[in-house]
C-alpha atoms as a PDB file:
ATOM      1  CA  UNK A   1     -38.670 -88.044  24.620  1.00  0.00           C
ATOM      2  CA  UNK A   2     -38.342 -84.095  25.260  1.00  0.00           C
ATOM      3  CA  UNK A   3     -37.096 -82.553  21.235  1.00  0.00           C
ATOM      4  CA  UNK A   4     -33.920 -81.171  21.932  1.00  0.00           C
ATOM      5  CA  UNK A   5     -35.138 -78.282  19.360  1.00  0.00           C
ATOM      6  CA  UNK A   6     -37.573 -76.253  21.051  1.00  0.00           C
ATOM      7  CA  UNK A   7     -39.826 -73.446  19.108  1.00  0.00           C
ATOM      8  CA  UNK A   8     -40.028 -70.432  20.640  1.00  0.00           C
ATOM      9  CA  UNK A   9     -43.027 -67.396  20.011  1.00  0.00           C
ATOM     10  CA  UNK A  10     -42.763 -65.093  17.847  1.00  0.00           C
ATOM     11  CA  UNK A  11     -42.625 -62.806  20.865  1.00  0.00           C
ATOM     12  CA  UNK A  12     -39.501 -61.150  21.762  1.00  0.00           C
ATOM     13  CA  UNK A  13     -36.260 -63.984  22.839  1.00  0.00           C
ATOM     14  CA  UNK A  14     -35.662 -63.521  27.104  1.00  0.00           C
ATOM     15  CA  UNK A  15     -31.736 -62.896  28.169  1.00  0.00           C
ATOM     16  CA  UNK A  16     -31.324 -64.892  31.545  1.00  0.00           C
ATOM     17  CA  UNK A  17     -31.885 -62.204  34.013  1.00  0.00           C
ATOM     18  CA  UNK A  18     -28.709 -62.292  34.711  1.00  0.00           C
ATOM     19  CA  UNK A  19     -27.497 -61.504  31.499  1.00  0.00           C
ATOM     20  CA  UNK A  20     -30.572 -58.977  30.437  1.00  0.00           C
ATOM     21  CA  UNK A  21     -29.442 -56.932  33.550  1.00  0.00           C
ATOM     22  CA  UNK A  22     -26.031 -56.748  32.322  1.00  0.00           C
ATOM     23  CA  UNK A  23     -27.111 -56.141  28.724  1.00  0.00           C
ATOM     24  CA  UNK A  24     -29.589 -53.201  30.358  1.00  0.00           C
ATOM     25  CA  UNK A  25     -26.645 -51.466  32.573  1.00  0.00           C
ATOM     26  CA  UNK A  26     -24.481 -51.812  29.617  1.00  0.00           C
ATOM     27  CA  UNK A  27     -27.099 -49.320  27.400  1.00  0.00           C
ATOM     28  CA  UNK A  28     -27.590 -47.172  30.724  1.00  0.00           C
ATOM     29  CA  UNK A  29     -24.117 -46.465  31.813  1.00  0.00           C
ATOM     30  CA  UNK A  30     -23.038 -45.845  28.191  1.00  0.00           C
ATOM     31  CA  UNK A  31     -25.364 -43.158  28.055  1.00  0.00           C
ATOM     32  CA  UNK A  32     -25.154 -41.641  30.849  1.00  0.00           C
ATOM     33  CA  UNK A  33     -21.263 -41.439  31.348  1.00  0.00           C
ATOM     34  CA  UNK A  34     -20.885 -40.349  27.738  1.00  0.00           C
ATOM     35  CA  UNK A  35     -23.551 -37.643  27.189  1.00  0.00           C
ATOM     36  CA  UNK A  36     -22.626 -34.385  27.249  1.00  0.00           C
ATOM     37  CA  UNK A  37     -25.038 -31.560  25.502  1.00  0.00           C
ATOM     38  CA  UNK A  38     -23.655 -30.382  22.065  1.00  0.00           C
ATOM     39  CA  UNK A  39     -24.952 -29.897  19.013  1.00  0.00           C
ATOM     40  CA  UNK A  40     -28.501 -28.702  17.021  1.00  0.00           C
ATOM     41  CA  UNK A  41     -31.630 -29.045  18.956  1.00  0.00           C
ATOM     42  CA  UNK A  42     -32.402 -31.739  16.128  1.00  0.00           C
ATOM     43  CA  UNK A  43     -30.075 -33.806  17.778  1.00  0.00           C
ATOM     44  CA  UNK A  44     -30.148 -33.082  21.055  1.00  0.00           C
ATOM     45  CA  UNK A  45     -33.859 -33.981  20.663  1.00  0.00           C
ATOM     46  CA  UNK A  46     -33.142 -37.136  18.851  1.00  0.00           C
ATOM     47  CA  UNK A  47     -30.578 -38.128  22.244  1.00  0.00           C
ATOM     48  CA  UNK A  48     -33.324 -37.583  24.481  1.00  0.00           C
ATOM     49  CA  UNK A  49     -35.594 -39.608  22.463  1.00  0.00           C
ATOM     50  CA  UNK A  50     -33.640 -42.545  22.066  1.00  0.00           C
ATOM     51  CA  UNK A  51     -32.362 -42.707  25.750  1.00  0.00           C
ATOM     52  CA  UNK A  52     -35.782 -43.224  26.439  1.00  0.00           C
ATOM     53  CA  UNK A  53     -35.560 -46.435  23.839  1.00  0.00           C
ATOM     54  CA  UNK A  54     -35.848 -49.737  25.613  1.00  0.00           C
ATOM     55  CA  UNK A  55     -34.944 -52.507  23.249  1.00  0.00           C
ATOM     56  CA  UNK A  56     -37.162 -55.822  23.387  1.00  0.00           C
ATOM     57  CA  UNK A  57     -36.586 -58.783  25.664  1.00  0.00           C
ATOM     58  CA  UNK A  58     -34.603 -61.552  24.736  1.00  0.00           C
ATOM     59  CA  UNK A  59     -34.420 -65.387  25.056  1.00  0.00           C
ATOM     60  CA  UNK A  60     -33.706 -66.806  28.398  1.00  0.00           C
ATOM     61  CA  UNK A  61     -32.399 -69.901  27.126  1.00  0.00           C
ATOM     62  CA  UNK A  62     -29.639 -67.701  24.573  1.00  0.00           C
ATOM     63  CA  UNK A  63     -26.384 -67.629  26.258  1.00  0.00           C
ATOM     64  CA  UNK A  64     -23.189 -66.312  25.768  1.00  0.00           C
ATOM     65  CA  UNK A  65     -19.988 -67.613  25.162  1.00  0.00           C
ATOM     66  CA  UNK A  66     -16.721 -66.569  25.139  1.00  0.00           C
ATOM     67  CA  UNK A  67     -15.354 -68.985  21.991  1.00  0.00           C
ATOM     68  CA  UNK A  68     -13.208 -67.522  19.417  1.00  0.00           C
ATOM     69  CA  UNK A  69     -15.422 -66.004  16.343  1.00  0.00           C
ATOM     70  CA  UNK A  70     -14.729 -68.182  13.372  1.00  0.00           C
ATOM     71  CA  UNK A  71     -15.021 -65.951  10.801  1.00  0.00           C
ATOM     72  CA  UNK A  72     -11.215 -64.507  10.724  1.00  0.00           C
ATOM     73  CA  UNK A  73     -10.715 -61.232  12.174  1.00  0.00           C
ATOM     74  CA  UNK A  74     -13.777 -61.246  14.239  1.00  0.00           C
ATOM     75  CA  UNK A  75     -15.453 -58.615  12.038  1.00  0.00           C
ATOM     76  CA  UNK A  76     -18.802 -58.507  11.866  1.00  0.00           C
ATOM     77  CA  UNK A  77     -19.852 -59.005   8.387  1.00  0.00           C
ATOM     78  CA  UNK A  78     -22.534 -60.902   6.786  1.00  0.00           C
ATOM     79  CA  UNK A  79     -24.870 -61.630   3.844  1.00  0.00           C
ATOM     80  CA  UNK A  80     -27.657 -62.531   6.422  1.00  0.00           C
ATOM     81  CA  UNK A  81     -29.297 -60.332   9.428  1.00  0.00           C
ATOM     82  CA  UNK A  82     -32.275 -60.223  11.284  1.00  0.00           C
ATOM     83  CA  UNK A  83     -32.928 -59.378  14.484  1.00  0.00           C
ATOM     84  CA  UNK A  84     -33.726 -62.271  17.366  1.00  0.00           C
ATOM     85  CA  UNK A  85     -36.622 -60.302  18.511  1.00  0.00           C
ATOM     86  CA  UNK A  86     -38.508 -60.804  15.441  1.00  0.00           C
ATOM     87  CA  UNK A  87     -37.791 -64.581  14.661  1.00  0.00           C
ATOM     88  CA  UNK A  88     -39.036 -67.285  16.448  1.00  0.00           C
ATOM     89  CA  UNK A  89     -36.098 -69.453  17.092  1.00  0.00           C
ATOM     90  CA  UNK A  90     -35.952 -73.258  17.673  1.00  0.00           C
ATOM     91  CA  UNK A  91     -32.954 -74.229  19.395  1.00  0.00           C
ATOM     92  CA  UNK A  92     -30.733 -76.652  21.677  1.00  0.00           C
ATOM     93  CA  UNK A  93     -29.918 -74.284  24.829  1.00  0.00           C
ATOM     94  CA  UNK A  94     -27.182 -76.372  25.570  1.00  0.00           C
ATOM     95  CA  UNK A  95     -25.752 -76.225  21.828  1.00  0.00           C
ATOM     96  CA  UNK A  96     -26.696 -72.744  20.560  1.00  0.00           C
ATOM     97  CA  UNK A  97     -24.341 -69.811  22.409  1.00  0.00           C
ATOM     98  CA  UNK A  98     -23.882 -67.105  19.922  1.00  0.00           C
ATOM     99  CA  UNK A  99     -20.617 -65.304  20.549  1.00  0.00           C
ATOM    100  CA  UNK A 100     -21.336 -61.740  20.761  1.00  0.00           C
ATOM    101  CA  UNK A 101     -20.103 -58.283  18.920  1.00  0.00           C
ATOM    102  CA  UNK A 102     -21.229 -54.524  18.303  1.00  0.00           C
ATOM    103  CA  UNK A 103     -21.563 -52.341  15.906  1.00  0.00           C
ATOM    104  CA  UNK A 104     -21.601 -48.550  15.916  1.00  0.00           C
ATOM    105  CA  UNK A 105     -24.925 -46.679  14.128  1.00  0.00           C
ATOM    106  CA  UNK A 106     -23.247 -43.348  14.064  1.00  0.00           C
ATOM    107  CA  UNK A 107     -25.966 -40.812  13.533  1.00  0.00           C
ATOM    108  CA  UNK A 108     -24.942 -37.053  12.366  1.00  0.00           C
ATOM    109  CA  UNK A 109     -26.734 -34.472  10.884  1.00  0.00           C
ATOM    110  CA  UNK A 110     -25.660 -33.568   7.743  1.00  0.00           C
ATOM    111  CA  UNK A 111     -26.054 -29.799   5.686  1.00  0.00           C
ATOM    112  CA  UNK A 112     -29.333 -30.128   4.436  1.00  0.00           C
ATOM    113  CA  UNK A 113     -30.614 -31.094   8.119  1.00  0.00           C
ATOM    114  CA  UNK A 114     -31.018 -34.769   6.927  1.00  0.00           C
ATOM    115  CA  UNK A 115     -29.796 -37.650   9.337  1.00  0.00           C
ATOM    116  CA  UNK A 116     -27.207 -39.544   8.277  1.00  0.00           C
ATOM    117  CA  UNK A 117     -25.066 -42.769   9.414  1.00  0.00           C
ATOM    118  CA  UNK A 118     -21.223 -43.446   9.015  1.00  0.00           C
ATOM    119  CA  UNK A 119     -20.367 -46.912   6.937  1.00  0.00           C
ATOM    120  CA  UNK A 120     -17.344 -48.394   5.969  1.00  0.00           C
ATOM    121  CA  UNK A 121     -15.949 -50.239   2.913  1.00  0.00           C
ATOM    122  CA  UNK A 122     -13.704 -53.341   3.599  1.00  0.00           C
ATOM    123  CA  UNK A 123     -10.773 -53.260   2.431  1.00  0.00           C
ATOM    124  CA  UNK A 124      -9.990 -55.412  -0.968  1.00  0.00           C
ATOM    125  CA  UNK A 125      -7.357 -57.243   0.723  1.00  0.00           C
ATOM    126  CA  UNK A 126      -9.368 -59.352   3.118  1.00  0.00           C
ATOM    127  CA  UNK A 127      -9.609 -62.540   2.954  1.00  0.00           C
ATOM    128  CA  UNK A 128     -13.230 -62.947   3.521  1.00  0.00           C
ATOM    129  CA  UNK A 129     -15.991 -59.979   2.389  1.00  0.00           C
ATOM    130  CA  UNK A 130     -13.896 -58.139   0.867  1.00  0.00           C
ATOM    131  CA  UNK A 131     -15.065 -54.258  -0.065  1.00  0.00           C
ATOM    132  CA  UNK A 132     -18.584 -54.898   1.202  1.00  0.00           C
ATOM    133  CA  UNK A 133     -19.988 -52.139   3.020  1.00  0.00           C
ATOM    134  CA  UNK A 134     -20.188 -52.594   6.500  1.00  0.00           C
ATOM    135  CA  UNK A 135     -20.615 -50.475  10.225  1.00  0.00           C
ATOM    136  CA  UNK A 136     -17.908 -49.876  12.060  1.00  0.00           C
ATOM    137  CA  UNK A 137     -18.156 -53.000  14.678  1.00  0.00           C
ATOM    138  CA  UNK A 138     -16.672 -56.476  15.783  1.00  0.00           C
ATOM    139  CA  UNK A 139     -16.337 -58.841  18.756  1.00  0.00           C
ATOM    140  CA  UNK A 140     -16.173 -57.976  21.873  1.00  0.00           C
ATOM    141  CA  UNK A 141     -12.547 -57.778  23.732  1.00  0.00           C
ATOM    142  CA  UNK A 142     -11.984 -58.866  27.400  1.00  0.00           C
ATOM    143  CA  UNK A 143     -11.515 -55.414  28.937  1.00  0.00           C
ATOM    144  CA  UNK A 144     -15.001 -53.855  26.822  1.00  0.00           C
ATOM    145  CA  UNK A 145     -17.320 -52.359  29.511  1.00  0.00           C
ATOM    146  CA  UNK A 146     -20.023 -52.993  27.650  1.00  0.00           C
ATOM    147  CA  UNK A 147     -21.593 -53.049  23.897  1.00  0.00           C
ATOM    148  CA  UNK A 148     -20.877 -49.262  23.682  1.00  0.00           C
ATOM    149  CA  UNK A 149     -17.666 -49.296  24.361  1.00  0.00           C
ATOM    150  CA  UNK A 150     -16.719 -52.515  22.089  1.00  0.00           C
ATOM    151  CA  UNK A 151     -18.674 -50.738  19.136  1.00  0.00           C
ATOM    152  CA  UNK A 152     -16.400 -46.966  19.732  1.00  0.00           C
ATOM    153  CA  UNK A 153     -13.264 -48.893  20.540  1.00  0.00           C
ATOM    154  CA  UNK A 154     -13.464 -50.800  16.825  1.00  0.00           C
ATOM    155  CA  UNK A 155     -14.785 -47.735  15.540  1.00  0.00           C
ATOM    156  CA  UNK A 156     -11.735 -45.857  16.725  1.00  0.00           C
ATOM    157  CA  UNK A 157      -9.411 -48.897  15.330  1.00  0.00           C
ATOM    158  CA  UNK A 158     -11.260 -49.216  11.919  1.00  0.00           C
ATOM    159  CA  UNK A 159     -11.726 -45.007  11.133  1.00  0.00           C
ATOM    160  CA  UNK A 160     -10.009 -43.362  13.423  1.00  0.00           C
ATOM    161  CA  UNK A 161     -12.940 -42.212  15.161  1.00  0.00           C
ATOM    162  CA  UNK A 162     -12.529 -40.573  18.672  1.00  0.00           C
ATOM    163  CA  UNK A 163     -14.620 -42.509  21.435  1.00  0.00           C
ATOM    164  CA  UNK A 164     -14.962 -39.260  22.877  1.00  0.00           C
ATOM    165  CA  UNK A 165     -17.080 -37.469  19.953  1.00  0.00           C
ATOM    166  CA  UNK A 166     -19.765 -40.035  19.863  1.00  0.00           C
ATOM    167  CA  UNK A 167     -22.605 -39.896  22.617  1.00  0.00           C
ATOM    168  CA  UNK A 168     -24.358 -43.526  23.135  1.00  0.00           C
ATOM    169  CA  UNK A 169     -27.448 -42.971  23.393  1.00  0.00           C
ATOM    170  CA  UNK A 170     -29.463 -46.489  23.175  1.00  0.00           C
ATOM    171  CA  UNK A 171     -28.532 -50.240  22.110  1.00  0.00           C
ATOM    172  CA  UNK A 172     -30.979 -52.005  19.974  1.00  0.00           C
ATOM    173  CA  UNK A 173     -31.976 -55.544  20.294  1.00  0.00           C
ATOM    174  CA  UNK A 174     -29.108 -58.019  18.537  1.00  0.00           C
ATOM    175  CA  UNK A 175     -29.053 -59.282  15.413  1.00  0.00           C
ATOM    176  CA  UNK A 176     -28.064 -62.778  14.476  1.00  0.00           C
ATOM    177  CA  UNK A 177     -25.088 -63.241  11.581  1.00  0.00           C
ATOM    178  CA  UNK A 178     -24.877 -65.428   9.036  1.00  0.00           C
ATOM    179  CA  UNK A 179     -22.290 -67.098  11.013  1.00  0.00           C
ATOM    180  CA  UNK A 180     -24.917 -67.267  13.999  1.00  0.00           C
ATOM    181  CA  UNK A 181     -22.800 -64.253  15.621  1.00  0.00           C
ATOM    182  CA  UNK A 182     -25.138 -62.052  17.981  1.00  0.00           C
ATOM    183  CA  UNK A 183     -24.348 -58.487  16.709  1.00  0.00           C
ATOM    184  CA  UNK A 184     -25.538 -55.931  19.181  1.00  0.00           C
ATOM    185  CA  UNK A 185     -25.971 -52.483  17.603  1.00  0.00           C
ATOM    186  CA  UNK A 186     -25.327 -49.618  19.130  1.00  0.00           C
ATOM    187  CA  UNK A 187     -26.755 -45.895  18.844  1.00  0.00           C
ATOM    188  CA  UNK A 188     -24.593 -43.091  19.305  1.00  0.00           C
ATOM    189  CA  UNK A 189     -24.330 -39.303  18.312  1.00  0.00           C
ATOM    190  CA  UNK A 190     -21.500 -36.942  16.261  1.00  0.00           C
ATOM    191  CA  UNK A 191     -22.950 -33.690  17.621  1.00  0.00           C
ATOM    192  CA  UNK A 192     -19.950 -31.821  15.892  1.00  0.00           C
ATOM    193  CA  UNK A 193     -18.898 -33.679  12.529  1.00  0.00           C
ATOM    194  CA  UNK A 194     -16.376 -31.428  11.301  1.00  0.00           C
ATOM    195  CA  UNK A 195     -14.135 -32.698  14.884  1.00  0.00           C
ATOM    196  CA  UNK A 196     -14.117 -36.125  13.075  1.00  0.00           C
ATOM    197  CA  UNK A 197     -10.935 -36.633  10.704  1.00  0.00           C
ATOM    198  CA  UNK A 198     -11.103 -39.714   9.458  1.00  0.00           C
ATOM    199  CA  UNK A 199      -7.984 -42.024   9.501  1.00  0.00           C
ATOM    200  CA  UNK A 200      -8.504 -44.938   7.800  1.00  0.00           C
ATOM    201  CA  UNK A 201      -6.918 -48.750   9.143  1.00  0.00           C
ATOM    202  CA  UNK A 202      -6.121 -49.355   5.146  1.00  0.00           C
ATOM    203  CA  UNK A 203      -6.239 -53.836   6.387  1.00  0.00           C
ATOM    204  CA  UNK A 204      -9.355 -53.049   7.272  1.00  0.00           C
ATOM    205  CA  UNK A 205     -10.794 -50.737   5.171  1.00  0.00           C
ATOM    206  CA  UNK A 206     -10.937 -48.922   1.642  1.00  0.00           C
ATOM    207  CA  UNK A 207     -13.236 -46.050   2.313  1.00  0.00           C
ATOM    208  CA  UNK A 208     -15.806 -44.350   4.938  1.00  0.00           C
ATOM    209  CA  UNK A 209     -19.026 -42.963   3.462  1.00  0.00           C
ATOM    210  CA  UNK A 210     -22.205 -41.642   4.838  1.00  0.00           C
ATOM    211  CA  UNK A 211     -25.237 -41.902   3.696  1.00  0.00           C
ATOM    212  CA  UNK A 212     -28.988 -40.804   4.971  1.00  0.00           C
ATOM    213  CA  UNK A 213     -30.574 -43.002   7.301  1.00  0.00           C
ATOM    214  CA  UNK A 214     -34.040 -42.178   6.453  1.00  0.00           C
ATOM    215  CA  UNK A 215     -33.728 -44.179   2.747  1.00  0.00           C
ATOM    216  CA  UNK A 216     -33.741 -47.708   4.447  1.00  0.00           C
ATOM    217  CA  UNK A 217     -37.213 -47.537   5.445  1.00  0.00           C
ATOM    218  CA  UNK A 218     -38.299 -46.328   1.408  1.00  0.00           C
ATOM    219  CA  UNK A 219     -38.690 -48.534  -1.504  1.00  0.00           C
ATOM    220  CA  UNK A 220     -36.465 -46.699  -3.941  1.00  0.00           C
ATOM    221  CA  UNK A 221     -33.046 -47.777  -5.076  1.00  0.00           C
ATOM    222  CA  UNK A 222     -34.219 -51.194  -3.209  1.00  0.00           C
ATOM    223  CA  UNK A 223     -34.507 -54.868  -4.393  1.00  0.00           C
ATOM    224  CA  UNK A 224     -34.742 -57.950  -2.419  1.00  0.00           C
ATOM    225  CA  UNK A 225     -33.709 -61.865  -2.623  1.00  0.00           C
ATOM    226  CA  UNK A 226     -35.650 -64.423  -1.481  1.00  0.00           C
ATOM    227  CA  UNK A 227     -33.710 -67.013   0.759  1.00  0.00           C
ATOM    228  CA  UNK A 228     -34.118 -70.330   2.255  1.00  0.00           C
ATOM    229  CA  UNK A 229     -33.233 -72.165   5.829  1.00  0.00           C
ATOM    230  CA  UNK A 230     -33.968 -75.205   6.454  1.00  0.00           C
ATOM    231  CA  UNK A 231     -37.590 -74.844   4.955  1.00  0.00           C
ATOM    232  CA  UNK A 232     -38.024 -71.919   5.913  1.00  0.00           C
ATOM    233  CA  UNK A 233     -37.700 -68.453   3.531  1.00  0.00           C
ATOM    234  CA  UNK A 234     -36.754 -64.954   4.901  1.00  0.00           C
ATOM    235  CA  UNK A 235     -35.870 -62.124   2.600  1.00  0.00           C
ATOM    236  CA  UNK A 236     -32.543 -60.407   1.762  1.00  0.00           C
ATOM    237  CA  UNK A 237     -32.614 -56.459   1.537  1.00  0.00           C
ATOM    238  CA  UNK A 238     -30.321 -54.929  -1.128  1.00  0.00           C
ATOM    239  CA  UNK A 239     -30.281 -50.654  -1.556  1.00  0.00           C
ATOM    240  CA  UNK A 240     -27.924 -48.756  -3.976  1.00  0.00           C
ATOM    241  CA  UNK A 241     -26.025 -45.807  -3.187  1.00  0.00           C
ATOM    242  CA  UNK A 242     -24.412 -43.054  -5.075  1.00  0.00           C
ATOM    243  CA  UNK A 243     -21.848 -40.659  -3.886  1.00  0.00           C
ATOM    244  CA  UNK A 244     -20.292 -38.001  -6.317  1.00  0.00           C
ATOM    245  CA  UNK A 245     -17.603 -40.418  -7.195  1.00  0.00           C
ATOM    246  CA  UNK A 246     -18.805 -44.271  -6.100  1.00  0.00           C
ATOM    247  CA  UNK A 247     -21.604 -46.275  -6.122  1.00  0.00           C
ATOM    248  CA  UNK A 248     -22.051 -48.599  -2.796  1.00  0.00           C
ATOM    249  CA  UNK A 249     -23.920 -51.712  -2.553  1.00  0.00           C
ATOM    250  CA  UNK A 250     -25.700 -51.975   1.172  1.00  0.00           C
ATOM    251  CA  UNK A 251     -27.283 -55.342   2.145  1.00  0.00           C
ATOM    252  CA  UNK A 252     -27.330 -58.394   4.203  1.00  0.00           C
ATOM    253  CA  UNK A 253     -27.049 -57.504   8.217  1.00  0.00           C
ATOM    254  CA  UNK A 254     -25.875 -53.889   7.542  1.00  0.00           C
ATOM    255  CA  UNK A 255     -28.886 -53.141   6.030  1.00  0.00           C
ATOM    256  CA  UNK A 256     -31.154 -55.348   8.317  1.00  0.00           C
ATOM    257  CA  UNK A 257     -29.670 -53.354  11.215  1.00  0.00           C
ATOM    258  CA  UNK A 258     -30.144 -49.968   9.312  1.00  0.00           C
ATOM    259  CA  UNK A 259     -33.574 -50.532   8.352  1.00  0.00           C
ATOM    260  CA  UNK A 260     -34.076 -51.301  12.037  1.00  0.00           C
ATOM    261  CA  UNK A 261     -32.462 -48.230  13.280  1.00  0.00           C
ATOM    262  CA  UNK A 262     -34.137 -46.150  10.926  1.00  0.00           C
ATOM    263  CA  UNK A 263     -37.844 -47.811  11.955  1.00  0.00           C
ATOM    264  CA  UNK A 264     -36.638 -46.606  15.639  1.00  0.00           C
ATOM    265  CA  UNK A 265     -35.582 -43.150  14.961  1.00  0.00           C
ATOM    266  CA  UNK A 266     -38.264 -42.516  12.556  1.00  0.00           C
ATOM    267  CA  UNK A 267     -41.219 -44.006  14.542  1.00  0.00           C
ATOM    268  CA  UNK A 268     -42.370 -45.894  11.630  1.00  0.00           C
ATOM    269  CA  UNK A 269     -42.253 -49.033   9.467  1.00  0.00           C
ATOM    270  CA  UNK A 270     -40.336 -49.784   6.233  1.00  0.00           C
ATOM    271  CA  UNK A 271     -42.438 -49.215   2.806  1.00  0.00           C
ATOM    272  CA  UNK A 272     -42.175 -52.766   1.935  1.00  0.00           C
ATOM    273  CA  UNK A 273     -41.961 -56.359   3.812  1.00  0.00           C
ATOM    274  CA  UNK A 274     -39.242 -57.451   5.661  1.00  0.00           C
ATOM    275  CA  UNK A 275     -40.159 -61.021   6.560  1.00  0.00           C
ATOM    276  CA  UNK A 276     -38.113 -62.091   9.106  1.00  0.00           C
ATOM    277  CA  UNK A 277     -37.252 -66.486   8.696  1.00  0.00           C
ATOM    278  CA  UNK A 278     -38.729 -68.884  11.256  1.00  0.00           C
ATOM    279  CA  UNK A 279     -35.459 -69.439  12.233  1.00  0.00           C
ATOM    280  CA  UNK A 280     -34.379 -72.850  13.176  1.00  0.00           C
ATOM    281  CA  UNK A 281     -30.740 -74.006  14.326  1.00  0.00           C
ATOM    282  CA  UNK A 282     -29.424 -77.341  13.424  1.00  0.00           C
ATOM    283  CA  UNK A 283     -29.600 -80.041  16.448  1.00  0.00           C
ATOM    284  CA  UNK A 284     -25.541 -80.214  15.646  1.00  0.00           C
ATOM    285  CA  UNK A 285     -23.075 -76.647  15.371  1.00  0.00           C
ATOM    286  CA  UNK A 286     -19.608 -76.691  13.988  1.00  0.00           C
ATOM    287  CA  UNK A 287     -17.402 -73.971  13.155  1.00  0.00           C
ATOM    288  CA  UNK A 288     -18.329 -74.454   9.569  1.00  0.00           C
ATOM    289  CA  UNK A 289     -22.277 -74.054   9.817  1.00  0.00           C
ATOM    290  CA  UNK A 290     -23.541 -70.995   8.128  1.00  0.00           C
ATOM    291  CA  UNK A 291     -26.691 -70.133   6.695  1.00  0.00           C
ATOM    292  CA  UNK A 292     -27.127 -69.626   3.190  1.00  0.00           C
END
């Protein structure tokens, strides 16, 4: 008898082709129909470098589905990342269908020439994560084009951020959730901060901060947790912030996606081990599983 678990490679997961070319016009026609030149030559030269970006293969045997997220508002927030392209996944085709979101990795250059990415903190008054930092991001909508425009169109709901300042330039490989949501993150470009006013969605969230993207691929202001999944242990990033006023607390899936994003940009590999989980999904999925 065939197990209805299957373990995959650690090679990158395969979309169905189907579904990988969608997911590959999606990161082509975002960038082409929103780029416009603007900008330093810093990041005009980081656009052209990361159009060029071509994010790993995935599973052919992950599908989509178009099931209602379970976590609440559909927000994509979670104690647990990693992308699928680094974990070897055992799984039930027929069971596992992660629903699918974005976030956006807004990338700006700030006054000392540094890179740096726009995060939010939830608001206090959710129900579930409440005032952990987060990206601007959650599911997709029926009417989304693709992963770029899901990611600007929260963006815009969440911050107030105009769909029209950011340029998408790439889409990285997705992440899987805590909640076994596939979170798609998306690149895109402020050439001209100082057009972005922030207007905060107060349900949603309590502040916007930025901070530089380069200090999720150092050791400093870092710890780590180590983690177990059914037998199998991964590793929990945690890095501390300070502003002039707060302190922020980045971890979990925002900062495996921003350690990512950084590795991408930068062209090089964190300063200390990620170590991704042999990631296995239980032969039955309710709305309640989650990993811990």
């Amino acid at each position: 008898m065939v197990s209805i678990l299957r373990a995959l490679l650690s090679t990158p997961l395969l979309l169905p082709r189907a579904s990988l070319s969608r997911f590959m016009d999606s990161s082509s026609s975002s960038c082409s129909s929103n780029f416009h030149e603007g900008g330093s030559q810093k990041l005009r030269a980081l656009a052209q470098q990361l159009r060029f970006y071509k994010p790993p293969p995935f599973s052919e045997e992950v599908e989509e589905q178009s099931n209602e997220e379970e976590c609440g508002s559909g927000k994509v927030v979670s104690q647990v990342g990693f992308p699928e392209s680094a974990t070897p996944v055992a799984q039930n085709p027929e069971k596992f269908r992660p629903k699918r979101a974005a976030v956006l990795i807004c990338l700006f250059e700030g006054d000392a020439g540094d890179l740096r990415v726009i995060l939010t903190k939830r608001s206090s008054k959710l129900s579930s994560h409440s005032g952990e930092v987060a990206l601007p991001g959650g599911k997709a909508e029926e009417g989304d084009k693709d992963d770029g425009d899901t990611a600007k169109r929260e963006a815009k709901e969440e911050i107030g951020l105009d769909p029209e300042l950011v340029n998408v330039v790439t889409v990285l490989e997705p992440f899987l959730s805590k909640h076994l949501l596939r979170v798609v993150p998306v690149i895109g470009i402020l050439h001209d901060k100082k057009a972005f006013k922030p207007v905060l969605n107060p349900a949603e969230v309590d502040a916007v901060f930025d901070a530089p993207l380069e200090m999720f691929l150092k050791d400093e202001n870092r710890n780590q947790e180590e983690r177990e999944w059914m037998g199998e242990k991964y590793l929990i990033h945690y890095f501390d912030y300070e502003t002039e006023h707060t302190n922020y607390l980045i971890w979990g899936l925002t900062a495996g996606i921003l350690i990512r994003a950084a590795s991408v940009v930068y062209k090089r590999e964190p300063a200390f081990m990620e170590q991704n989980p042999k990631f296995k999904v239980p032969k039955v999925l309710t709305k309640d599983t989650v990993m811990r």
